[in-house]
C-alpha atoms as a PDB file:
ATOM      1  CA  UNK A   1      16.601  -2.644  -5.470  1.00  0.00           C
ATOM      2  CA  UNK A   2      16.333  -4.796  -8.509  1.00  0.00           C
ATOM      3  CA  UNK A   3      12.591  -4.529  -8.682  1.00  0.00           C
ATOM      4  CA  UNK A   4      11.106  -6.974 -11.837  1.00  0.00           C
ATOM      5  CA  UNK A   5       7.791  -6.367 -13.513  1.00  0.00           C
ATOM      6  CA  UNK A   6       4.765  -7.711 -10.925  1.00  0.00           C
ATOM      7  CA  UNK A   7       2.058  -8.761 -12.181  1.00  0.00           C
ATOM      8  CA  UNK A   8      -0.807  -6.449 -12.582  1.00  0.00           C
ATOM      9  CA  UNK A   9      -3.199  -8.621 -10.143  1.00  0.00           C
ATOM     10  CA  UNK A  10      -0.030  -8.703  -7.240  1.00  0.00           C
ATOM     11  CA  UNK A  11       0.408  -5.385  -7.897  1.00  0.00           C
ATOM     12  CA  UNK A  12      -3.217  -4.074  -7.253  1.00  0.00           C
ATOM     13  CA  UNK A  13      -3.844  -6.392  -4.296  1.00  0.00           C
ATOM     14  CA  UNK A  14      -0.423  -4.655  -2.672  1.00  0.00           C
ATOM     15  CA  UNK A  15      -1.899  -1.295  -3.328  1.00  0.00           C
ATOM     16  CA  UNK A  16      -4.901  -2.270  -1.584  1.00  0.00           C
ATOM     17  CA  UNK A  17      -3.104  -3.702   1.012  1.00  0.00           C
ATOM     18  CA  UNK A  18      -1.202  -0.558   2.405  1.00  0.00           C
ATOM     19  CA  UNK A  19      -4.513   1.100   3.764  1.00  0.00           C
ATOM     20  CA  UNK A  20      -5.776  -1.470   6.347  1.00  0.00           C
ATOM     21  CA  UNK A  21      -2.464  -2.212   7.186  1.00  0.00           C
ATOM     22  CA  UNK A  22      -1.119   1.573   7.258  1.00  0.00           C
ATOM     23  CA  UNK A  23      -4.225   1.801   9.476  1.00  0.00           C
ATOM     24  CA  UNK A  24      -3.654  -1.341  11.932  1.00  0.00           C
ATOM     25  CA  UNK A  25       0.034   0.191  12.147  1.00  0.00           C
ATOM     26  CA  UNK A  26      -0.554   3.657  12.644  1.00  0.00           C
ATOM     27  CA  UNK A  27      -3.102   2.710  15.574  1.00  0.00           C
ATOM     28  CA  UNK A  28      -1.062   0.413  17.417  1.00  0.00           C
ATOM     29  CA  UNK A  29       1.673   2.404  17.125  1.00  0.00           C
ATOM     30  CA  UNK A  30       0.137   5.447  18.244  1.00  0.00           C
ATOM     31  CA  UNK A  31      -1.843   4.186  20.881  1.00  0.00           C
ATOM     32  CA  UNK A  32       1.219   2.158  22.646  1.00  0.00           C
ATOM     33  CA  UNK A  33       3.606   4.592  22.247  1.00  0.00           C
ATOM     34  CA  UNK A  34       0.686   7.176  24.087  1.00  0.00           C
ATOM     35  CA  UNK A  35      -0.242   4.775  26.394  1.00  0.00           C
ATOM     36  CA  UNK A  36       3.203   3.572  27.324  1.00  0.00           C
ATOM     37  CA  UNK A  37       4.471   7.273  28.590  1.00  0.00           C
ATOM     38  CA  UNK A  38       1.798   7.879  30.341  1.00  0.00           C
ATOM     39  CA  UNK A  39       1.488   4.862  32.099  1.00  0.00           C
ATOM     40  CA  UNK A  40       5.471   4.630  32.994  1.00  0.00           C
ATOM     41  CA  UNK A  41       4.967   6.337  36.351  1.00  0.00           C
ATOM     42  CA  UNK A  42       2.893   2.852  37.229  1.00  0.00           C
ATOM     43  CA  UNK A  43       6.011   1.178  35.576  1.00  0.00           C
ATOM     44  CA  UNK A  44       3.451  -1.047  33.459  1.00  0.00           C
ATOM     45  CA  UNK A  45       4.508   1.407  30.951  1.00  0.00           C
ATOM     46  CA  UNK A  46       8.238   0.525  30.418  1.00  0.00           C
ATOM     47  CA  UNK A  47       7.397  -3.136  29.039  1.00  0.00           C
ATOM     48  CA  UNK A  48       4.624  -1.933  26.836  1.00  0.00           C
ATOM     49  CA  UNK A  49       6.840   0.521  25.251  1.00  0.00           C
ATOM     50  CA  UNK A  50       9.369  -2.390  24.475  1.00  0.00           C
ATOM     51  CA  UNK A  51       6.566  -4.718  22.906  1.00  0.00           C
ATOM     52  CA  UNK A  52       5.398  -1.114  20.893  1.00  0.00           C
ATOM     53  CA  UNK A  53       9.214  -1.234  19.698  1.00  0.00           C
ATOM     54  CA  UNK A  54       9.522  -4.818  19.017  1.00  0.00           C
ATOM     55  CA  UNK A  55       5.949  -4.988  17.268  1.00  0.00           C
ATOM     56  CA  UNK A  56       7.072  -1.508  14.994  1.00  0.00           C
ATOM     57  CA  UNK A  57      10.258  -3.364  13.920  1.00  0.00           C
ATOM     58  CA  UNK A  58       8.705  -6.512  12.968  1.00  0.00           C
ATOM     59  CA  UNK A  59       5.973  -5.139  11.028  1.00  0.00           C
ATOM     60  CA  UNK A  60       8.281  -2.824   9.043  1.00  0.00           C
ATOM     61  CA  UNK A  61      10.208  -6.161   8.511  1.00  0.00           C
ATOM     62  CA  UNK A  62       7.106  -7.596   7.149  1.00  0.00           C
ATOM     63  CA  UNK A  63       5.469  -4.835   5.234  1.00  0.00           C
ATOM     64  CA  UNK A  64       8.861  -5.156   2.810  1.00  0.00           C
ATOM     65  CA  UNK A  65       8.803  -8.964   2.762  1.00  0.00           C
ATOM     66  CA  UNK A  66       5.315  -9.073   1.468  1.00  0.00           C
ATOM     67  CA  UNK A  67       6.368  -6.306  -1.016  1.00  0.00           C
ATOM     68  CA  UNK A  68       9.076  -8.301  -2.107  1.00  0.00           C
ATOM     69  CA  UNK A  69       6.503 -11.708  -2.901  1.00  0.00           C
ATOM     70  CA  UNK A  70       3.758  -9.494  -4.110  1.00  0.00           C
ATOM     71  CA  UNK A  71       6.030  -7.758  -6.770  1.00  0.00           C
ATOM     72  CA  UNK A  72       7.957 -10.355  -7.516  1.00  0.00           C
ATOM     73  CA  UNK A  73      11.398  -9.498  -6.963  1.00  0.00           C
ATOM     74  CA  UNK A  74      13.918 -11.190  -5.174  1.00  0.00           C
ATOM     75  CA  UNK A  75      13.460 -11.703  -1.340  1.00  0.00           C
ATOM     76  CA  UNK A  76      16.928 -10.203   0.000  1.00  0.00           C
ATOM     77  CA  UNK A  77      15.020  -7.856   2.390  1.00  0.00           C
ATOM     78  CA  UNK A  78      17.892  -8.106   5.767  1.00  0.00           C
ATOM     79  CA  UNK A  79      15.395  -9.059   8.856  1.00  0.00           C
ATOM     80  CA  UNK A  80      15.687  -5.617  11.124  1.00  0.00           C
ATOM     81  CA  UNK A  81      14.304  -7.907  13.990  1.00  0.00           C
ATOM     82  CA  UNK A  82      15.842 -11.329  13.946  1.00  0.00           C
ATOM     83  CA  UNK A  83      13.227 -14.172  14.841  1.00  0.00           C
ATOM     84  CA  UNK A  84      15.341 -14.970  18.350  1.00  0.00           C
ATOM     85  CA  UNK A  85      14.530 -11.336  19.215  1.00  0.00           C
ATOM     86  CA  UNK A  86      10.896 -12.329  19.991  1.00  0.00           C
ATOM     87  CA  UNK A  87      12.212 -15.810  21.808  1.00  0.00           C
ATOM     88  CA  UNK A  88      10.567 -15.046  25.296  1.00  0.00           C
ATOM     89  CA  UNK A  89      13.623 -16.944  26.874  1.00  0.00           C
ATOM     90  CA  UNK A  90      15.968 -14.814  25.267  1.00  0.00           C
ATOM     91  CA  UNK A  91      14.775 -11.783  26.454  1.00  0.00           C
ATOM     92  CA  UNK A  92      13.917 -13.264  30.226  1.00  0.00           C
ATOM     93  CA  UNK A  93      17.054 -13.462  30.787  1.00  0.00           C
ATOM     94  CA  UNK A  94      17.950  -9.843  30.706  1.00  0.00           C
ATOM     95  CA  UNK A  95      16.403  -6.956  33.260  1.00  0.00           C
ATOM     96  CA  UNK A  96      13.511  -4.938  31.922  1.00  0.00           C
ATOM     97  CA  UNK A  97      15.406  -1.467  31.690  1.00  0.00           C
ATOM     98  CA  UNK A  98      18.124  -3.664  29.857  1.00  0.00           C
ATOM     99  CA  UNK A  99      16.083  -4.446  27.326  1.00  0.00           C
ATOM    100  CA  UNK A 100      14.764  -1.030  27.227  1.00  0.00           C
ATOM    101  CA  UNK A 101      17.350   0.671  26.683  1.00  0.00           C
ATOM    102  CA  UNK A 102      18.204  -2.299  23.984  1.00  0.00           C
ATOM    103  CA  UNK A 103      14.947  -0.827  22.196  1.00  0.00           C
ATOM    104  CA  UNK A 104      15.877   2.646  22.577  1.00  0.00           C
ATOM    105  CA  UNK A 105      19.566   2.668  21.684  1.00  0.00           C
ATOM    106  CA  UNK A 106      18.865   0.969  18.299  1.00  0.00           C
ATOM    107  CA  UNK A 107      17.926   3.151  14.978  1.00  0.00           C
ATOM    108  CA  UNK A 108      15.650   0.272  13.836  1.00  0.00           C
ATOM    109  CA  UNK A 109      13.249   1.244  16.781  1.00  0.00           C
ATOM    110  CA  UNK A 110      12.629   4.825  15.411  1.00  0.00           C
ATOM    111  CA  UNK A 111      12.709   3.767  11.682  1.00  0.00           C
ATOM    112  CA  UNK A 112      10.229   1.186  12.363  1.00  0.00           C
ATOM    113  CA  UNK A 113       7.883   3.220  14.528  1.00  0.00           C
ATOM    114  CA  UNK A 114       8.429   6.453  11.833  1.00  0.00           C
ATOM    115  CA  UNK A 115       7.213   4.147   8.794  1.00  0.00           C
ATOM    116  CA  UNK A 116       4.571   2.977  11.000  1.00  0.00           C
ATOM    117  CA  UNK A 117       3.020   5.997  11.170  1.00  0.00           C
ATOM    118  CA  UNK A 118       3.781   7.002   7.592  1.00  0.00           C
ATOM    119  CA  UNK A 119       2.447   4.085   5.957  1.00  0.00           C
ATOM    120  CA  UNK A 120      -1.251   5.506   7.007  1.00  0.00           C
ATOM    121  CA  UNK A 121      -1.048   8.297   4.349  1.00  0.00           C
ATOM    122  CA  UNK A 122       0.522   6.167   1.997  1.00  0.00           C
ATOM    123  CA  UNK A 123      -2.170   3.676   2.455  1.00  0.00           C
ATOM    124  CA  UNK A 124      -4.735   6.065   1.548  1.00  0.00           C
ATOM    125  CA  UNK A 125      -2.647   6.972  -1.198  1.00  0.00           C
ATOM    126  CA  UNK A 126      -2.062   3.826  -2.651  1.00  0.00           C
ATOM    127  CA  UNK A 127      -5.968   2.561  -2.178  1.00  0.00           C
ATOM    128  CA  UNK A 128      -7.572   5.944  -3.552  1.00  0.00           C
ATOM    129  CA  UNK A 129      -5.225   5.284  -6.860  1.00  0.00           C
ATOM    130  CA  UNK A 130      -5.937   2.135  -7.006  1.00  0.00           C
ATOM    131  CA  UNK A 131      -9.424   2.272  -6.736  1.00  0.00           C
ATOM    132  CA  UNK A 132     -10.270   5.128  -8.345  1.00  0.00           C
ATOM    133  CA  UNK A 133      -8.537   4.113 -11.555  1.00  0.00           C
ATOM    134  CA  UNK A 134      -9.727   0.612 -11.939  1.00  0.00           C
ATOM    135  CA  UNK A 135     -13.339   2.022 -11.554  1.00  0.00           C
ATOM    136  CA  UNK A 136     -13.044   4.996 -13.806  1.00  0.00           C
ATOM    137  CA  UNK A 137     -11.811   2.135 -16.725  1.00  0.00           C
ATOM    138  CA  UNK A 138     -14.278  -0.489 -15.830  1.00  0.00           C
ATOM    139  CA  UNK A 139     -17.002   2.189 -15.960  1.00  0.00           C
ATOM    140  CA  UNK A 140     -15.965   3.105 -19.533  1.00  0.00           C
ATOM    141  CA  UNK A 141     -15.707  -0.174 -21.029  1.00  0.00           C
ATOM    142  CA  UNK A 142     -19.227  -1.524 -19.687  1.00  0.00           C
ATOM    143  CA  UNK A 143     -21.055   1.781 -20.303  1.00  0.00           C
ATOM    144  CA  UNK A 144     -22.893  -0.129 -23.398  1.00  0.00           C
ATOM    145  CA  UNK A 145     -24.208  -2.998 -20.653  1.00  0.00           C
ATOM    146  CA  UNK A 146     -25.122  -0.311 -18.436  1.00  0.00           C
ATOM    147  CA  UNK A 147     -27.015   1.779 -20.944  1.00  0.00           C
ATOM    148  CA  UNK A 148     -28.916  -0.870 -21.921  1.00  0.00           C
ATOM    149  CA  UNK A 149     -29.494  -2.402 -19.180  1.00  0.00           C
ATOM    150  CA  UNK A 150     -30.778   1.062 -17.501  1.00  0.00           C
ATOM    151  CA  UNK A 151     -32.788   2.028 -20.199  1.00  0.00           C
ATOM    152  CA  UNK A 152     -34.858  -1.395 -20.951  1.00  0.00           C
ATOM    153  CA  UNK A 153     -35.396  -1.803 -17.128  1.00  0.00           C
ATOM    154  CA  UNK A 154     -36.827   1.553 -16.103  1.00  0.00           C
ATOM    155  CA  UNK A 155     -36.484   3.828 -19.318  1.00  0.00           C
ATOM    156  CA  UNK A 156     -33.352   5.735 -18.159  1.00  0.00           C
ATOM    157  CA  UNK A 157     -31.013   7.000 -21.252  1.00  0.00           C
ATOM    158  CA  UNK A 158     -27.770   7.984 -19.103  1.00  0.00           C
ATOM    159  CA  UNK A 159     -26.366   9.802 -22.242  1.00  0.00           C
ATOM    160  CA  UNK A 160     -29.751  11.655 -22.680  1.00  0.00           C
ATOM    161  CA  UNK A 161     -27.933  14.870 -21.905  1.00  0.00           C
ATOM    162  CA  UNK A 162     -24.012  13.793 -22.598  1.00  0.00           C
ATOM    163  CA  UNK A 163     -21.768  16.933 -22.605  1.00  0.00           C
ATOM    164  CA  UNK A 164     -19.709  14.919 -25.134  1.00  0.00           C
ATOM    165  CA  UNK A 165     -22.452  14.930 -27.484  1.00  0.00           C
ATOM    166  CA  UNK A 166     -22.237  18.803 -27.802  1.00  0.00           C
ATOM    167  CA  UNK A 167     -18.366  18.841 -28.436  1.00  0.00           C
ATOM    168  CA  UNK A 168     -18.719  16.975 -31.606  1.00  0.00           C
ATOM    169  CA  UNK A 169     -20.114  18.019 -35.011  1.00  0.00           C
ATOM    170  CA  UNK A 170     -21.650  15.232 -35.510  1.00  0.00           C
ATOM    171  CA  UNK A 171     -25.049  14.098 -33.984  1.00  0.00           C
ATOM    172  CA  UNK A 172     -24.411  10.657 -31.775  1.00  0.00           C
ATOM    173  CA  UNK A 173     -27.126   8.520 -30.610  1.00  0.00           C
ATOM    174  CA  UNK A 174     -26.830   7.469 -26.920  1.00  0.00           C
ATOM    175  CA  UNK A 175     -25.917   3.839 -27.732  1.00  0.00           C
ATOM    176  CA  UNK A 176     -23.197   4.967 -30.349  1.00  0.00           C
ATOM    177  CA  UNK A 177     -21.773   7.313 -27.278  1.00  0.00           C
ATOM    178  CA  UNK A 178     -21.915   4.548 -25.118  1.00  0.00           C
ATOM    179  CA  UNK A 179     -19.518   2.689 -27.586  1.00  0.00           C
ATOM    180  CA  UNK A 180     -17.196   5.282 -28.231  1.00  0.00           C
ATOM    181  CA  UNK A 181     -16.685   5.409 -24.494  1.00  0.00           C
ATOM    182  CA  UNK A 182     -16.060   1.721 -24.147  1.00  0.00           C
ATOM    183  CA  UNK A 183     -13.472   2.221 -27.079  1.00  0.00           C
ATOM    184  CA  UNK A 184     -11.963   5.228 -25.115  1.00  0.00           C
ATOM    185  CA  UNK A 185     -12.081   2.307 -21.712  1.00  0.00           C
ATOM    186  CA  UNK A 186     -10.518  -0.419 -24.206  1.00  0.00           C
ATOM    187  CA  UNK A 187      -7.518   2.640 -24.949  1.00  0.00           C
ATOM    188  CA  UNK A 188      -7.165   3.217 -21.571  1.00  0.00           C
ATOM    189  CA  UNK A 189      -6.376  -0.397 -20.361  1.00  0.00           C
ATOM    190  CA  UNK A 190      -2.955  -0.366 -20.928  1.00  0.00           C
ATOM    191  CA  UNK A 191      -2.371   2.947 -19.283  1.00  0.00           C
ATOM    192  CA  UNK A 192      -4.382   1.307 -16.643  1.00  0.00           C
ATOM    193  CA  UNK A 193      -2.182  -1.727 -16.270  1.00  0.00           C
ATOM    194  CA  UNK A 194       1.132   0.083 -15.999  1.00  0.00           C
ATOM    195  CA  UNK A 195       0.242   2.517 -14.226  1.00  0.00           C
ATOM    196  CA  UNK A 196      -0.969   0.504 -11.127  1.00  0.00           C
ATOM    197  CA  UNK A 197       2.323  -2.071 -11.643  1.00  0.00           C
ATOM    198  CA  UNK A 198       4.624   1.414 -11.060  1.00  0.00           C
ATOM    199  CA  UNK A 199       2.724   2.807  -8.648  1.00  0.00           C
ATOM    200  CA  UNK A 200       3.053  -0.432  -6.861  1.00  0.00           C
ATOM    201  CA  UNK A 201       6.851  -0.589  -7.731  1.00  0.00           C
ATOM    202  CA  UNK A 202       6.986   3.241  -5.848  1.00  0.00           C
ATOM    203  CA  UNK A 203       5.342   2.174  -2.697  1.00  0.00           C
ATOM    204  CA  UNK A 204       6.872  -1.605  -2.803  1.00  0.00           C
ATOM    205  CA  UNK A 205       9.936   0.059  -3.072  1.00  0.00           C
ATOM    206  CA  UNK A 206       9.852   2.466   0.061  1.00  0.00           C
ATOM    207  CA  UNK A 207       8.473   0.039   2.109  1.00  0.00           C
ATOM    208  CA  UNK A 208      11.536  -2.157   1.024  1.00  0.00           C
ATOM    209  CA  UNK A 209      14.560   0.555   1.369  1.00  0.00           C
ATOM    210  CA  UNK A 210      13.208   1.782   4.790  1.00  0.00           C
ATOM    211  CA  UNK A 211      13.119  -1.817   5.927  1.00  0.00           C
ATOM    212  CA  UNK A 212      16.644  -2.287   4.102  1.00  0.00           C
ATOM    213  CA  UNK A 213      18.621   1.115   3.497  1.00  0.00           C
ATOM    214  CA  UNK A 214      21.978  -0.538   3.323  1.00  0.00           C
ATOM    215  CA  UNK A 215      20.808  -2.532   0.309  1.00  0.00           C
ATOM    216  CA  UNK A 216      19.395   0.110  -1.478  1.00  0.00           C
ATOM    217  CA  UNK A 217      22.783   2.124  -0.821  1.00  0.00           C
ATOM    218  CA  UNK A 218      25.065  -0.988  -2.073  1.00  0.00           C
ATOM    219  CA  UNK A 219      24.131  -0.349  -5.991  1.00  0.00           C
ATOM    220  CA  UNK A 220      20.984  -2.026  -6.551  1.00  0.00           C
ATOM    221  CA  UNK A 221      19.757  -1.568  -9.749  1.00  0.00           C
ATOM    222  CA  UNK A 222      17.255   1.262 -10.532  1.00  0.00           C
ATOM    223  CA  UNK A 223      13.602   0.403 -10.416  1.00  0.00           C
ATOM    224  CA  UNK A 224      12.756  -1.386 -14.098  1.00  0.00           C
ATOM    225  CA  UNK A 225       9.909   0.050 -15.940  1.00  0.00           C
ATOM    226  CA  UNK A 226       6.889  -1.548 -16.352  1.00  0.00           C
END
């Protein structure tokens, strides 16, 4: 996959991304695939499990598209699911079971409906590190603002007590801890920045060989560091 450097804003919107759409996914998938066996002895389950099939491939198809434009590397992904597969005239024309066993017979069908399912975890995944390290650096580098704010407002010092305080020597007032920790945020933002561009390269990049595992086997070049 030759996978260039996104750009830190793509990169944490993608990340962000994979939960409500690992969530959309897994549901739909789940539910049709449930609903669709037990509702083929009424036979109105044989054409819902085709339109589960269809809808798994295409949104696999998808998912590595958008991870292709969102971290910016070139758009090669092969279309599992062809746009004349969801032609309604094309498909009329062959018999229901036909087209089943179309759905069925092909390895896209299980890949598609497998990464469906998977992309719920990594959705959590992928928002809980996003999220959670954004908000641990944003908290360090306004801690100053927040101090003050908090203690001219309603006379709260939030370093009253600081545990860092006692690990030092050195006596620190609360403002001058506040600092430090906004220098210790302003450290921290390039660690920050790379790490959420790879972590977005990691999950662009499954979403993109699963889609595509014949172009990840054809020598693509290893994933580029941030």
């Amino acid at each position: 996959m030759n996978t260039q450097k996104p750009g830190f804003i793509g990169a944490f919107y993608y990340l962000l991304y994979l939960l409500p759409a690992g969530i959309i996914g897994f549901t739909l998938t789940i539910v049709g695939v449930v609903l669709s066996i037990g509702l083929m002895p009424l036979f109105v389950g044989f054409p819902l499990m085709i339109m589960t099939a269809r809808f798994a491939k295409h949104m696999t198809v998808l998912d590595a598209r958008l991870a292709d434009r969102l971290l910016q590397s070139p758009s090669t992904v092969t279309a599992t699911v062809r746009s004349d597969d969801f032609e309604p005239g094309k498909h009329g024309r062959r018999g229901l079971f036909a087209q089943l066993s179309a759905e069925l017979s092909d390895p896209a069908t299980y890949v598609g409906l497998l990464f469906q399912i998977v992309k719920l975890p990594l959705g959590i995944l992928s928002f809980t590190l996003a999220v959670t390290v954004v908000a641990v650096n944003m908290a360090l580098l306004v801690s100053p603002l927040v101090y003050t704010i908090l203690l001219q407002s309603i006379g709260i010092d939030i370093f009253e007590r600081e545990l860092f305080t006692r690990l030092l020597p050195t006596d620190f007032s609360s403002l001058q801890i506040s600092l430090i920790y906004a220098g210790i945020g302003l450290l921290l933002l390039p660690v920050t920045h790379k790490l959420i561009r790879q972590s977005a390269l990691f999950f662009g990049r499954i979403a993109v060989e699963i889609s595509d595992p014949a172009r990840g086997r054809a020598g693509g070049a290893p994933l580029q560091r941030a």
